[in-house]
N, C-alpha and C. Protein backbone atom coordinates (compact mmCIF):
# COMPACT_ATOMS: atom_id res chain seq x y z
N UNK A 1 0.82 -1.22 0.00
CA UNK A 1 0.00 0.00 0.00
C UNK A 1 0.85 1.27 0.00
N UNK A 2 1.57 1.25 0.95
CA UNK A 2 2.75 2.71 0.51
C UNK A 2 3.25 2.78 -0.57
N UNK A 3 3.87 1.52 -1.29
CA UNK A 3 4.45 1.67 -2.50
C UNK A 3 3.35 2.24 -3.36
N UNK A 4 2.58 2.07 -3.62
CA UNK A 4 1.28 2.97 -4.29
C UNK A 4 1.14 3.89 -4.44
N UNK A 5 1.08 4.25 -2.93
CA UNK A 5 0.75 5.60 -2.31
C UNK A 5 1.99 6.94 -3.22
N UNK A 6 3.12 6.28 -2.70
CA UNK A 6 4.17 6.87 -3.25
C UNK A 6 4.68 7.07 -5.00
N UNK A 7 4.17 5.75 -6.03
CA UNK A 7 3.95 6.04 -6.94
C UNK A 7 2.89 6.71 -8.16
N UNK A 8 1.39 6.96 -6.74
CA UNK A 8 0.72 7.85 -7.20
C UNK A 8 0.76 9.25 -7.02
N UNK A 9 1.78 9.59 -5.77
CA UNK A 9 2.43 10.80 -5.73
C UNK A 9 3.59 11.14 -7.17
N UNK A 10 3.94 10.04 -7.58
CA UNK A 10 5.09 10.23 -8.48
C UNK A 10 4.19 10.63 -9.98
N UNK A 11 3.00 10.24 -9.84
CA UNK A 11 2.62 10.53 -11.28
C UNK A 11 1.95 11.59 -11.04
N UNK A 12 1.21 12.03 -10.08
CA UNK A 12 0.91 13.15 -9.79
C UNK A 12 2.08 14.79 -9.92
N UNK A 13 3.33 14.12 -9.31
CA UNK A 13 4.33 15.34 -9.39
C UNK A 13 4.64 15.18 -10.66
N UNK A 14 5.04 13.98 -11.91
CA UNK A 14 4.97 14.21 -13.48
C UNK A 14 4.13 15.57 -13.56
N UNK A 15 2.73 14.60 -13.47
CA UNK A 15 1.47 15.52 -14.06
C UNK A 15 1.14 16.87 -13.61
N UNK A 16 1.88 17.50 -12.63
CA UNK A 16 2.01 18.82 -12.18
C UNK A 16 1.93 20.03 -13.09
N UNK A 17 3.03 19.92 -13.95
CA UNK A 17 2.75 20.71 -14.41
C UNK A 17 1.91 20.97 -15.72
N UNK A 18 1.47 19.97 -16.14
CA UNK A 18 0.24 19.95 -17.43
C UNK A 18 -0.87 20.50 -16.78
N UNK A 19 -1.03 19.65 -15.25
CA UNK A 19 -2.53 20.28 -14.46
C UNK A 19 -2.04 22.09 -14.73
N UNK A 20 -1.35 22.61 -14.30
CA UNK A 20 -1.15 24.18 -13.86
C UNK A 20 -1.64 24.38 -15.06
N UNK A 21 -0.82 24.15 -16.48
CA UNK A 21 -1.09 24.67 -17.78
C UNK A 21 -2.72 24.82 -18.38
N UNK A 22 -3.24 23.65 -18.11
CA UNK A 22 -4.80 23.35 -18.31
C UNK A 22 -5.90 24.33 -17.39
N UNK A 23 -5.03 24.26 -16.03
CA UNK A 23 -6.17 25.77 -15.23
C UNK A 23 -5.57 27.19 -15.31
N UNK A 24 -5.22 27.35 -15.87
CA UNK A 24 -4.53 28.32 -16.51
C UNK A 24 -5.37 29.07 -17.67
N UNK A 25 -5.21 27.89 -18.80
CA UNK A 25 -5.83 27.92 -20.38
C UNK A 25 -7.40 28.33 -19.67
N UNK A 26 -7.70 27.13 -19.16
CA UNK A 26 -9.84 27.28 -18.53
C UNK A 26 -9.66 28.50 -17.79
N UNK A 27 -8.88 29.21 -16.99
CA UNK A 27 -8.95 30.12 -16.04
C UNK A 27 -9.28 31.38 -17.03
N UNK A 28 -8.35 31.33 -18.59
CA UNK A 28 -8.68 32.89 -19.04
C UNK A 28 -9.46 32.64 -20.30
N UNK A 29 -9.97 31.39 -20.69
CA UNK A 29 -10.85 31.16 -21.72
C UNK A 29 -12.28 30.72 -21.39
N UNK A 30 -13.55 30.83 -22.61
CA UNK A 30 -14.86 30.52 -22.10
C UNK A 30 -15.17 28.93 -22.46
N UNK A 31 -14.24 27.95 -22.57
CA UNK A 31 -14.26 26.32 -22.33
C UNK A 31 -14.83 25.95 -21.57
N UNK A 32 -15.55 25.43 -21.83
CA UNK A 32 -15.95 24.01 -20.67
C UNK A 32 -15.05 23.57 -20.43
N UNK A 33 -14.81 23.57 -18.78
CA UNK A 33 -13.61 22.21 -18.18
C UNK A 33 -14.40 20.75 -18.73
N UNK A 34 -13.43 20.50 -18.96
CA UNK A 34 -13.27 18.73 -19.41
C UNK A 34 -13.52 18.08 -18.05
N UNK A 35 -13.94 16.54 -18.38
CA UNK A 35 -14.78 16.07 -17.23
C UNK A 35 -13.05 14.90 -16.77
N UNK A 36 -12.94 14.29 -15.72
CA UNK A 36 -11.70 13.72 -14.97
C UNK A 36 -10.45 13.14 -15.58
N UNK A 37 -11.12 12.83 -16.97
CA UNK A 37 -10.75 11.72 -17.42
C UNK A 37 -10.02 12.65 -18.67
N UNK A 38 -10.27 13.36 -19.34
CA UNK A 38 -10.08 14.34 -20.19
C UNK A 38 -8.88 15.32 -19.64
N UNK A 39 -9.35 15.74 -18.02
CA UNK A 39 -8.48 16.71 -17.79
C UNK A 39 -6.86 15.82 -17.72
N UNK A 40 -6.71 14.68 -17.32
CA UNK A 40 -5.47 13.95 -17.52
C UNK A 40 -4.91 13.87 -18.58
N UNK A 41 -5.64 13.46 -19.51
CA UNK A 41 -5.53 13.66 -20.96
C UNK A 41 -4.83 14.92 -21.47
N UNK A 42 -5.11 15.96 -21.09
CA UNK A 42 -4.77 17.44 -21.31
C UNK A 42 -3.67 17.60 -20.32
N UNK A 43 -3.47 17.04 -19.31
CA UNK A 43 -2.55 17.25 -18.68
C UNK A 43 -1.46 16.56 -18.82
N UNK A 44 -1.55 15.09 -19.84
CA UNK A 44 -0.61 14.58 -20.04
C UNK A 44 0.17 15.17 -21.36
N UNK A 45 -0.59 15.41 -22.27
CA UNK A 45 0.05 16.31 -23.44
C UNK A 45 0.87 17.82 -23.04
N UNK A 46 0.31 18.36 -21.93
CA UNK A 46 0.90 19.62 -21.83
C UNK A 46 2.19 19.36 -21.07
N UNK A 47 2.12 17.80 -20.22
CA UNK A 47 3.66 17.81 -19.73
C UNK A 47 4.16 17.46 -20.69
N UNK A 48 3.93 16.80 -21.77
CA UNK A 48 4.59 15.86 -22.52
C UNK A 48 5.88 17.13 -23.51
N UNK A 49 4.59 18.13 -23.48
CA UNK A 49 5.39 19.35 -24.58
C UNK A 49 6.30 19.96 -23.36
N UNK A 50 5.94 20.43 -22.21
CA UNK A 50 6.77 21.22 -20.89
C UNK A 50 7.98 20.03 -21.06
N UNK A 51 8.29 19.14 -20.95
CA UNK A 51 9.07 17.90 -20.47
C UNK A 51 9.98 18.38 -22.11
N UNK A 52 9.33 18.77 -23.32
CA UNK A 52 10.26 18.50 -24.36
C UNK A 52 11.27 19.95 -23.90
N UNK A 53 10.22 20.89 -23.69
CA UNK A 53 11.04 22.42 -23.68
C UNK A 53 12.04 22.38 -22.43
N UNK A 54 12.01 21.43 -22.13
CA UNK A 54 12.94 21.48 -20.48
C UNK A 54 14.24 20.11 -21.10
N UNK A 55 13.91 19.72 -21.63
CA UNK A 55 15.22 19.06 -22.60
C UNK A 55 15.83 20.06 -23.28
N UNK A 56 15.04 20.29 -24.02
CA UNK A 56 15.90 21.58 -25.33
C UNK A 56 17.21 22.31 -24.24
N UNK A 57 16.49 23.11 -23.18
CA UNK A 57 16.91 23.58 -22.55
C UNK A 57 18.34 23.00 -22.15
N UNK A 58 17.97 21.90 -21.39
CA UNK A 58 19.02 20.73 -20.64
C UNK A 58 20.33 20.64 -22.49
N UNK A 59 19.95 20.45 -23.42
CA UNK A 59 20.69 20.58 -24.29
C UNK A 59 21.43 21.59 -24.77
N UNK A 60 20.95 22.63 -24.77
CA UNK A 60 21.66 23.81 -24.92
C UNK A 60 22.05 24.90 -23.76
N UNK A 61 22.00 24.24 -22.65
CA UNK A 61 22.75 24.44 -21.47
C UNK A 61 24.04 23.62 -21.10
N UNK A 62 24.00 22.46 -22.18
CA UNK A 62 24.68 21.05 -21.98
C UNK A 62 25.14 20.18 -20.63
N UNK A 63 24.21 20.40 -19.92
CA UNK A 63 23.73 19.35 -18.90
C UNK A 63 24.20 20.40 -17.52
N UNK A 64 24.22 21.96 -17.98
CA UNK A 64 24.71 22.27 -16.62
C UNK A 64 23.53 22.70 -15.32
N UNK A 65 22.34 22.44 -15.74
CA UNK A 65 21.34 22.53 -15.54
C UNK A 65 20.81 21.15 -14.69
N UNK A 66 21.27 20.30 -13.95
CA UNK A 66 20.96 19.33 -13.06
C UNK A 66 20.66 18.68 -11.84
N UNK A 67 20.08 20.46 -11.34
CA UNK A 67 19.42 20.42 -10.37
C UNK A 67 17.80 19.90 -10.06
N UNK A 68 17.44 18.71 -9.08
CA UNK A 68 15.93 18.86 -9.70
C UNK A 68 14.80 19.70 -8.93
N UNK A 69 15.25 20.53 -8.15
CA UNK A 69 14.59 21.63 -7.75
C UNK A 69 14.74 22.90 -9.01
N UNK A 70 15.33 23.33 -9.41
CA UNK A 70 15.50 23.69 -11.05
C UNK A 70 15.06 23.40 -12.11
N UNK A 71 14.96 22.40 -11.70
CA UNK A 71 13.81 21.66 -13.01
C UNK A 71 12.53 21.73 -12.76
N UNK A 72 11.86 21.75 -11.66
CA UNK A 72 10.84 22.10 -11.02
C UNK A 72 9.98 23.55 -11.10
N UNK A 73 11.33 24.25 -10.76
CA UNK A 73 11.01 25.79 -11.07
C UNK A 73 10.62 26.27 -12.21
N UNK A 74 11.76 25.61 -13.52
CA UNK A 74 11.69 25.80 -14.46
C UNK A 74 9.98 25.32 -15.29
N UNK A 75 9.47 24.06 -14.91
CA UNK A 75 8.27 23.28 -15.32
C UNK A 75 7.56 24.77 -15.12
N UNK A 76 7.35 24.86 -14.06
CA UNK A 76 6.22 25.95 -13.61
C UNK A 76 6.09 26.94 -14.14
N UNK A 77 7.72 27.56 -14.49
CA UNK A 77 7.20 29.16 -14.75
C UNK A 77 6.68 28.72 -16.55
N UNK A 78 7.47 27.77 -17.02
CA UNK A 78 7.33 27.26 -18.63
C UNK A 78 5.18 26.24 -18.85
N UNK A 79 4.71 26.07 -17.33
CA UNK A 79 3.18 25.56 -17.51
C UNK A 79 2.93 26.62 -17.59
N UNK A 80 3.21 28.00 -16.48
CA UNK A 80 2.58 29.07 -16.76
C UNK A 80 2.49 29.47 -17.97
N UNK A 81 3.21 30.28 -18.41
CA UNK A 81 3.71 30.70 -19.67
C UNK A 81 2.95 29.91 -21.25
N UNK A 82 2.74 28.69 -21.10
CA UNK A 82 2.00 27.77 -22.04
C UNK A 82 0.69 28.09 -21.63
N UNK A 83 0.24 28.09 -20.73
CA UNK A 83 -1.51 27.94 -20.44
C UNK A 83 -1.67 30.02 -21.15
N UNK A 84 -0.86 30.65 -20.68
CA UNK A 84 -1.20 32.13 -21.15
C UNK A 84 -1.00 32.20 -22.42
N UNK A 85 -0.21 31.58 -22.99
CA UNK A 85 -0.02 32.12 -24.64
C UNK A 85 -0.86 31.01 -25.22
N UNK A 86 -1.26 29.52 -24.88
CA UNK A 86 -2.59 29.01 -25.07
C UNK A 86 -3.60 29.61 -25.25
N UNK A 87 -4.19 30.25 -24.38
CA UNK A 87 -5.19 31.23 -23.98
C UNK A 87 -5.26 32.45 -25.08
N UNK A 88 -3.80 33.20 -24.89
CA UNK A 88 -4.35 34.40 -26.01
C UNK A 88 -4.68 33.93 -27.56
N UNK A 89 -3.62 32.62 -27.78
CA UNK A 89 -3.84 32.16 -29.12
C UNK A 89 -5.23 31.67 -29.26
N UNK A 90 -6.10 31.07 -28.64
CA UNK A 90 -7.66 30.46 -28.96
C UNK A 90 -8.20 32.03 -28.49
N UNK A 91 -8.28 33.03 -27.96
CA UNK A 91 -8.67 33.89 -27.45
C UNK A 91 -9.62 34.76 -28.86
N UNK A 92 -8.19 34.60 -29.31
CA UNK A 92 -7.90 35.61 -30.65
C UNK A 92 -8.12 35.19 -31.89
N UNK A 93 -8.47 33.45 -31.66
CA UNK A 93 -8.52 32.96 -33.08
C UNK A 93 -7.67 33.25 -34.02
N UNK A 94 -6.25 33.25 -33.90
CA UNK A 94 -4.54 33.13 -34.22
C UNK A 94 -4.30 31.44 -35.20
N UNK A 95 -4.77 30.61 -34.77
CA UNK A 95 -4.47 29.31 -34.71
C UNK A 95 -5.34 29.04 -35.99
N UNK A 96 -6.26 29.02 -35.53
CA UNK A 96 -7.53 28.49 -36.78
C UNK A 96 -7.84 29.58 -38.11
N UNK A 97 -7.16 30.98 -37.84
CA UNK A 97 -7.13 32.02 -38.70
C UNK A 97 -6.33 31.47 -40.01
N UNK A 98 -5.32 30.82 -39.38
CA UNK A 98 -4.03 31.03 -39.95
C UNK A 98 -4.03 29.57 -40.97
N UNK A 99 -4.80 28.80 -40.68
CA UNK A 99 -5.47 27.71 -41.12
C UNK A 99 -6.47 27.39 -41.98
N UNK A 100 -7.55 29.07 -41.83
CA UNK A 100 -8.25 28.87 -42.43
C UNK A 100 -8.18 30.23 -43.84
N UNK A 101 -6.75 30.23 -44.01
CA UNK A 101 -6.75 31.27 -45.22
C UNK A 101 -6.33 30.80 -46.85
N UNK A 102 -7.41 31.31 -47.23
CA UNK A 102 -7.23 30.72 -49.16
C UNK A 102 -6.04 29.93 -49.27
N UNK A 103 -4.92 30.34 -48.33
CA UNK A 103 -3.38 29.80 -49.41
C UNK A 103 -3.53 28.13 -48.85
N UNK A 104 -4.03 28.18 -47.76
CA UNK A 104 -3.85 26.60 -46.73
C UNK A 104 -5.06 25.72 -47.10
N UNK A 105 -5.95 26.37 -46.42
CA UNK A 105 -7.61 26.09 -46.43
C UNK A 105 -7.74 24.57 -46.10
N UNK A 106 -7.01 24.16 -44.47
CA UNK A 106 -7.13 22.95 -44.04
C UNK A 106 -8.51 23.19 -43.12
N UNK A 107 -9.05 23.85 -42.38
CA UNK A 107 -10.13 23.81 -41.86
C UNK A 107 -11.10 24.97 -41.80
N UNK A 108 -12.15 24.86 -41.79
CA UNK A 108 -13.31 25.91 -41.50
C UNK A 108 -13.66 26.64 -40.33
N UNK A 109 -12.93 25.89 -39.27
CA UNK A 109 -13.34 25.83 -37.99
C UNK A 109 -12.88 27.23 -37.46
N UNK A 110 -13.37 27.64 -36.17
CA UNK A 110 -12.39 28.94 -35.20
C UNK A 110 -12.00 28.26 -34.33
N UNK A 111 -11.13 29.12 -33.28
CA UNK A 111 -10.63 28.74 -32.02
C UNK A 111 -11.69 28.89 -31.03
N UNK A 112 -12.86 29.15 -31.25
CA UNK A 112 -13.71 29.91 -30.07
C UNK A 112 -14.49 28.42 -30.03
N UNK A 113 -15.05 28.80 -28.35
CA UNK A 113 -15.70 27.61 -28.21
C UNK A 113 -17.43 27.03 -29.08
N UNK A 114 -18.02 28.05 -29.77
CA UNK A 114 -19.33 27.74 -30.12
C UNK A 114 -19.15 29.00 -31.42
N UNK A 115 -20.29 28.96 -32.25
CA UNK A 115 -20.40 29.89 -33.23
C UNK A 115 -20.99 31.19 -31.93
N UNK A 116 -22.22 31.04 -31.14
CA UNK A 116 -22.39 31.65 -30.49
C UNK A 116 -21.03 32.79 -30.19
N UNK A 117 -20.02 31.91 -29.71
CA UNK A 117 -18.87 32.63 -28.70
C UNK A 117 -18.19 33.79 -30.28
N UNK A 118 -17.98 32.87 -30.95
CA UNK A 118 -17.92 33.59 -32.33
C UNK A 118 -18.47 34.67 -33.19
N UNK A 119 -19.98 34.85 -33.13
CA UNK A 119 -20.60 36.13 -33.49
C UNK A 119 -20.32 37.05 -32.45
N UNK A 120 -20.15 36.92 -31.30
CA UNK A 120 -19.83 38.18 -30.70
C UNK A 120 -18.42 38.58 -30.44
N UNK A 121 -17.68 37.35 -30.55
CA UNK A 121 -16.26 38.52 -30.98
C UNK A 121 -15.87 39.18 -32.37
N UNK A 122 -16.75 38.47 -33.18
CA UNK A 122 -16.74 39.03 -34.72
C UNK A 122 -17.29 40.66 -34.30
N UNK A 123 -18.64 40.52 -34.11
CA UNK A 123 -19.13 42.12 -33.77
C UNK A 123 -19.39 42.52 -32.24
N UNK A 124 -18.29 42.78 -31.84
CA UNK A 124 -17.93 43.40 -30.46
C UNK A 124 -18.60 44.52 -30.45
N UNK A 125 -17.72 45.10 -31.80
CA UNK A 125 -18.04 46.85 -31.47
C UNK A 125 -19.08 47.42 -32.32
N UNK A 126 -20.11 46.87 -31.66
CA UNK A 126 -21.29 47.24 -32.69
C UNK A 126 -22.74 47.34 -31.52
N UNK A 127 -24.00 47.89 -31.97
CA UNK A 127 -25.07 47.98 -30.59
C UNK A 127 -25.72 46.40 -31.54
N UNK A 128 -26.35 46.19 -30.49
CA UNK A 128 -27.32 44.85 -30.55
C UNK A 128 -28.71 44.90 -30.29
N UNK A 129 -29.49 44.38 -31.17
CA UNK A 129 -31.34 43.84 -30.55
C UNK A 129 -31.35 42.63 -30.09
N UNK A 130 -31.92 43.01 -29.25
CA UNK A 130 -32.23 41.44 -28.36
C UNK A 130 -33.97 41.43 -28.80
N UNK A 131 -34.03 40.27 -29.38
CA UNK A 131 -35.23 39.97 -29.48
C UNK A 131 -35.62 38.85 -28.60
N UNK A 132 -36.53 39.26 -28.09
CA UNK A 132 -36.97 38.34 -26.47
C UNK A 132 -38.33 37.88 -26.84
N UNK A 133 -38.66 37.26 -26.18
CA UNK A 133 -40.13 35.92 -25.69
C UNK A 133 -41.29 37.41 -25.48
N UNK A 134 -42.51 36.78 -26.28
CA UNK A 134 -43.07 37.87 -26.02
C UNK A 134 -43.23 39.42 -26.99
N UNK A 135 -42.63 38.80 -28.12
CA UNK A 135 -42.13 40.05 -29.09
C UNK A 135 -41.69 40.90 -28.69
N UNK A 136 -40.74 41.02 -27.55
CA UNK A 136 -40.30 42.41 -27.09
C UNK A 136 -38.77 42.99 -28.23
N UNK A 137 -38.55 43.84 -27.92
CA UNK A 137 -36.88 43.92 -28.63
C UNK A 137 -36.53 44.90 -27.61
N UNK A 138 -35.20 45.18 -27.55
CA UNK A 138 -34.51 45.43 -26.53
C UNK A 138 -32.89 46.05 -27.95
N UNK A 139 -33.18 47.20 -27.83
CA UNK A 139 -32.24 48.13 -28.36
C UNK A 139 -30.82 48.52 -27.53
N UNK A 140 -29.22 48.35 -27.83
CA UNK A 140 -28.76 48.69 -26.66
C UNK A 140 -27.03 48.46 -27.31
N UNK A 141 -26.59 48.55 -26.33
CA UNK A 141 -25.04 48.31 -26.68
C UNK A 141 -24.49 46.82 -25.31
N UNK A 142 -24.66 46.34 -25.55
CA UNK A 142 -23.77 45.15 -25.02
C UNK A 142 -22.27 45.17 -24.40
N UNK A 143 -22.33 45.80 -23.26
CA UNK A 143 -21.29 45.79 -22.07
C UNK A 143 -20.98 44.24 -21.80
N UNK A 144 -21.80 43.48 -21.91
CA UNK A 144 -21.39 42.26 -21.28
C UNK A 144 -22.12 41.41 -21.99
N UNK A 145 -21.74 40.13 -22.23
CA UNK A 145 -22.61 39.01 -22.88
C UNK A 145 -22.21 38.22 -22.55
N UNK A 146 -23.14 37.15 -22.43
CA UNK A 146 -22.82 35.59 -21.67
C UNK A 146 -22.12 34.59 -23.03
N UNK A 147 -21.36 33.31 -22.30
CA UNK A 147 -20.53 33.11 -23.32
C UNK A 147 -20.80 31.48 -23.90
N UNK A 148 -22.13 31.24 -23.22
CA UNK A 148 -22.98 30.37 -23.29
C UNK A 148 -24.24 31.15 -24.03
N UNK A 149 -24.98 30.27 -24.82
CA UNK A 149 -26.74 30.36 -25.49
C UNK A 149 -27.31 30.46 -24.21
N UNK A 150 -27.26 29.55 -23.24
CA UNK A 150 -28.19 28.62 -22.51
C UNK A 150 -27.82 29.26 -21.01
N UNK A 151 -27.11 30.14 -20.69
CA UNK A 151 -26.86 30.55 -19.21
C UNK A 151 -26.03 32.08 -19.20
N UNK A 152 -26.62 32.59 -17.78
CA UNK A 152 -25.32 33.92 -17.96
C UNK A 152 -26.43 35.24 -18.64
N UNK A 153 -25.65 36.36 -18.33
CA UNK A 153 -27.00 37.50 -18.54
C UNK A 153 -26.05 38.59 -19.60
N UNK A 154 -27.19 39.39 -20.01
CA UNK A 154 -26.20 40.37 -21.13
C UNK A 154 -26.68 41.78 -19.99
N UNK A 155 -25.48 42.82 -20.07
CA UNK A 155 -25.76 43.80 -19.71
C UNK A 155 -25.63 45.05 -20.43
N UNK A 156 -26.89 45.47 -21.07
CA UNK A 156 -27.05 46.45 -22.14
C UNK A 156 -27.20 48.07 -21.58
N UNK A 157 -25.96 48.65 -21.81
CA UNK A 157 -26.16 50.01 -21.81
C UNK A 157 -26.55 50.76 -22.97
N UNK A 158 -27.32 51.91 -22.71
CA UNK A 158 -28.07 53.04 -23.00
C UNK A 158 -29.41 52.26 -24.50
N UNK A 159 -29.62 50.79 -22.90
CA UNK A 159 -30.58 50.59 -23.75
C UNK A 159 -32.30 51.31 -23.83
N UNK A 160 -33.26 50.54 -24.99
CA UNK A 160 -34.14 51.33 -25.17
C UNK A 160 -34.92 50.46 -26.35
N UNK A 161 -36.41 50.46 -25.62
CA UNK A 161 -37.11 49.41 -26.04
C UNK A 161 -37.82 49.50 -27.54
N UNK A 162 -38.00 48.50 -28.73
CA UNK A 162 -38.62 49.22 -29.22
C UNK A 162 -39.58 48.47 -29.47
N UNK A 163 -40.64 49.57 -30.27
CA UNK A 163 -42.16 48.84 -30.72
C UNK A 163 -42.59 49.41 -31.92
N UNK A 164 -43.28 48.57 -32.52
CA UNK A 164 -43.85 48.92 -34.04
C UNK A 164 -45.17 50.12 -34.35
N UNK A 165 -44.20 50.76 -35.49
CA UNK A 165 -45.14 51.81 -35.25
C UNK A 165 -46.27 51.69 -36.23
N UNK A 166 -47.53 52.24 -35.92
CA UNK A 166 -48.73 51.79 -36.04
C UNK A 166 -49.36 52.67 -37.50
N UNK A 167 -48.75 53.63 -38.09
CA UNK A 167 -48.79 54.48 -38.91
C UNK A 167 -47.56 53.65 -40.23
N UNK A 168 -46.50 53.04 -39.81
CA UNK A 168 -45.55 52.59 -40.85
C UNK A 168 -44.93 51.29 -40.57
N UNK A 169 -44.83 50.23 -41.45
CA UNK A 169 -44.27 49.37 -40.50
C UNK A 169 -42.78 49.36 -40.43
N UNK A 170 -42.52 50.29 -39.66
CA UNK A 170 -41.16 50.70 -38.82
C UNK A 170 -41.29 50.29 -37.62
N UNK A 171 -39.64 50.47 -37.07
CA UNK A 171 -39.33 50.12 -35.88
C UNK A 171 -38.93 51.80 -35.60
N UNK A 172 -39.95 51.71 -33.95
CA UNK A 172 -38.95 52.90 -33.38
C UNK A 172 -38.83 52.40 -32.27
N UNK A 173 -37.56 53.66 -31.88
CA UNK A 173 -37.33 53.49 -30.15
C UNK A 173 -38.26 54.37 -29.52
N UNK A 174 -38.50 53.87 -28.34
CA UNK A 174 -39.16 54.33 -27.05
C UNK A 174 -38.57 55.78 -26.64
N UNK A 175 -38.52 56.95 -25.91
CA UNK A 175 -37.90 57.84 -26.01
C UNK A 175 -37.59 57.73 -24.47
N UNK A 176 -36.08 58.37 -24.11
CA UNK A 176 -35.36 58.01 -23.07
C UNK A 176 -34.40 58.52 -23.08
N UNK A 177 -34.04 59.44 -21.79
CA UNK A 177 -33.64 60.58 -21.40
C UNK A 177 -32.47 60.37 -21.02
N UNK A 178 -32.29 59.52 -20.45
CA UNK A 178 -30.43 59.18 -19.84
C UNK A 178 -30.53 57.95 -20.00
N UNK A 179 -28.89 58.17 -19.71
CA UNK A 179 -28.27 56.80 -19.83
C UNK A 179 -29.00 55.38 -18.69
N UNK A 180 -28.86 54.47 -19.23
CA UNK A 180 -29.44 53.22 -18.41
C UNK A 180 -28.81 51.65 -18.52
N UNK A 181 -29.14 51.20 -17.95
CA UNK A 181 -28.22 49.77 -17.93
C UNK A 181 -29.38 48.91 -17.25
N UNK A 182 -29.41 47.72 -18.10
CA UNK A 182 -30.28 47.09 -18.00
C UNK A 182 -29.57 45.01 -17.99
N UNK A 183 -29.87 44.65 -17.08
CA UNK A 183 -29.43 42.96 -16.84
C UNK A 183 -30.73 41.77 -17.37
N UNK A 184 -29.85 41.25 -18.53
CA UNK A 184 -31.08 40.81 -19.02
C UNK A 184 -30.69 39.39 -18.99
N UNK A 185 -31.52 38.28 -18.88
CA UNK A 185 -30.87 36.64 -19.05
C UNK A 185 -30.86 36.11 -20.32
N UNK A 186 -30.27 35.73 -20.56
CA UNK A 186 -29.90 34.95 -21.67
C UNK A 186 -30.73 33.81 -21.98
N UNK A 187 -31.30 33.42 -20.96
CA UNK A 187 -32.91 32.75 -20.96
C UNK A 187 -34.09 32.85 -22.00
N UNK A 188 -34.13 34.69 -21.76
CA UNK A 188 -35.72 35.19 -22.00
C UNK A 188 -35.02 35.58 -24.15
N UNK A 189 -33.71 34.98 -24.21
CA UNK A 189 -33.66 36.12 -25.40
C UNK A 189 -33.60 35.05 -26.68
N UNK A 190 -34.56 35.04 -27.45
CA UNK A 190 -34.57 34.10 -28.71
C UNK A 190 -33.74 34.25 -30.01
N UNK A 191 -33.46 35.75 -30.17
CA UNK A 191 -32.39 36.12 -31.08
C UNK A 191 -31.47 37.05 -30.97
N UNK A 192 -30.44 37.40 -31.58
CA UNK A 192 -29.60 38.39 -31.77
C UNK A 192 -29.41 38.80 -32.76
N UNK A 193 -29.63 40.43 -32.81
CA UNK A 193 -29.49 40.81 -34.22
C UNK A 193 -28.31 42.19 -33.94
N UNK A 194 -27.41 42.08 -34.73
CA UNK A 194 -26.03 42.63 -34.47
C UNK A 194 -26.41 43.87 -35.99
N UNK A 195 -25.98 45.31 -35.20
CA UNK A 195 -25.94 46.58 -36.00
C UNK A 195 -24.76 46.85 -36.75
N UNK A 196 -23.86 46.46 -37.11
CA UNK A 196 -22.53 47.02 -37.13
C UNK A 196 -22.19 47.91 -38.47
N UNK A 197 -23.52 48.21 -38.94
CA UNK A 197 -23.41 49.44 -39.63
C UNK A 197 -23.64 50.59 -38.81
N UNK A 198 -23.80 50.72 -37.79
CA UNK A 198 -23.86 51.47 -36.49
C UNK A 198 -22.43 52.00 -35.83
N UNK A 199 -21.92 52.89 -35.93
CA UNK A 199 -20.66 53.33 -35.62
C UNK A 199 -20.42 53.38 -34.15
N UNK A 200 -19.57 52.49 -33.55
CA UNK A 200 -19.55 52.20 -32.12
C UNK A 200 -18.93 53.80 -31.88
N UNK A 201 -18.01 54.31 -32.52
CA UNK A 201 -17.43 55.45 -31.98
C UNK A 201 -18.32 56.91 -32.59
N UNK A 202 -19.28 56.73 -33.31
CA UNK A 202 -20.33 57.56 -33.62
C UNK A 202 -21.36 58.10 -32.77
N UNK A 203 -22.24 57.09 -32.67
CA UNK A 203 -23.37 56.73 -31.92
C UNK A 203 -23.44 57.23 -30.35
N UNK A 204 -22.52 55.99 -30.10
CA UNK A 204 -22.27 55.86 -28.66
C UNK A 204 -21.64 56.93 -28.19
N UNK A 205 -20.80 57.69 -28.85
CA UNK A 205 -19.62 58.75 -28.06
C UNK A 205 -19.95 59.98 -28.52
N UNK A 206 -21.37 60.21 -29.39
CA UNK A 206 -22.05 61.12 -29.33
C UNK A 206 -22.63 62.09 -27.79
């Protein structure tokens, strides 16, 4: 039983630093954590690459580097460092950009987790209708948006409701005097319809 004990400590201190790299990546991206079995999985690939960059190293240091508290140090600051530039690269859609241009054209795909997560970093800087349950619409600029369909709330400044006008079939806004901020769920909202012929630095900074 100790011998166990002690070689499940040993795969655990391997797997150290892949775990750091993986809560790292989930810590600054909108992923689903992977379920037990997965996160090992991810943690075994990220030592597997930490373990190569800590050779390179050991090679072009030519072995003067043979401390294993040093090597330790080194894992960590090099999981860190991987889980952050992980992160900005899927962040930014860097990876799948670069993949998906005329000259390559190996995949279709983005780095983002859902098309959802995808239309709104496409049009960030643009105001949004929320069309909600109930025929309502909901006019506004999107401070915040959930990074899920299905959970999480949008928070729309200098929003402003609108309704159909009864003389044309136009849309107007409601009329509204100051600024407002409004928390809406991601629940009640059936569509999104993105303005971005709407000048974020026009409009808004009017």
């Amino acid at each position: 039983m100790p011998n166990i004990s002690v070689e499940i400590i040993e795969v655990l201190k391997f797997l150290l630093p892949g775990f750091i790299t993986t809560t790292v990546f989930y810590s600054f991206t909108s992923f689903p954590k992977p379920n037990a079995f997965e996160q090992i999985i991810y943690a075994l690939i990220s030592t597997t690459i930490i373990q190569s960059i800590i050779s390179l190293i050991y090679f072009i240091a030519i072995d003067r580097l043979n401390d294993d508290n040093l090597e330790l140090l080194f894992s960590t600051i090099i999981a860190i460092l991987l889980g952050i530039i992980s992160s900005y690269l899927m962040n930014n859609d860097i990876i799948h950009q670069i993949f998906r241009s005329p000259k390559l054209k190996i995949t279709r795909e983005s780095s983002y987790p859902s098309e959802w997560y995808f239309a709104f970093a496409r049009y960030s800087e643009c105001y949004v209708v929320l069309h909600m349950h109930g025929e309502r619409r909901l006019y506004g600029w999107a401070t915040e948006w959930p990074s899920r369909s299905d959970k999480g709330h949008f928070l729309i400044e200098d929003g402003e409701w609108l309704s159909l006008s009864k003389e044309a079939n136009d849309s107007v806004k409601n009329d509204t005097s100051e600024e407002n901020a409004i928390l809406v769920p991601v629940v009640e909202v059936e569509m999104v319809e993105f303005l971005p012929q709407v000048s974020a630095k026009g409009q808004r900074n009017a």
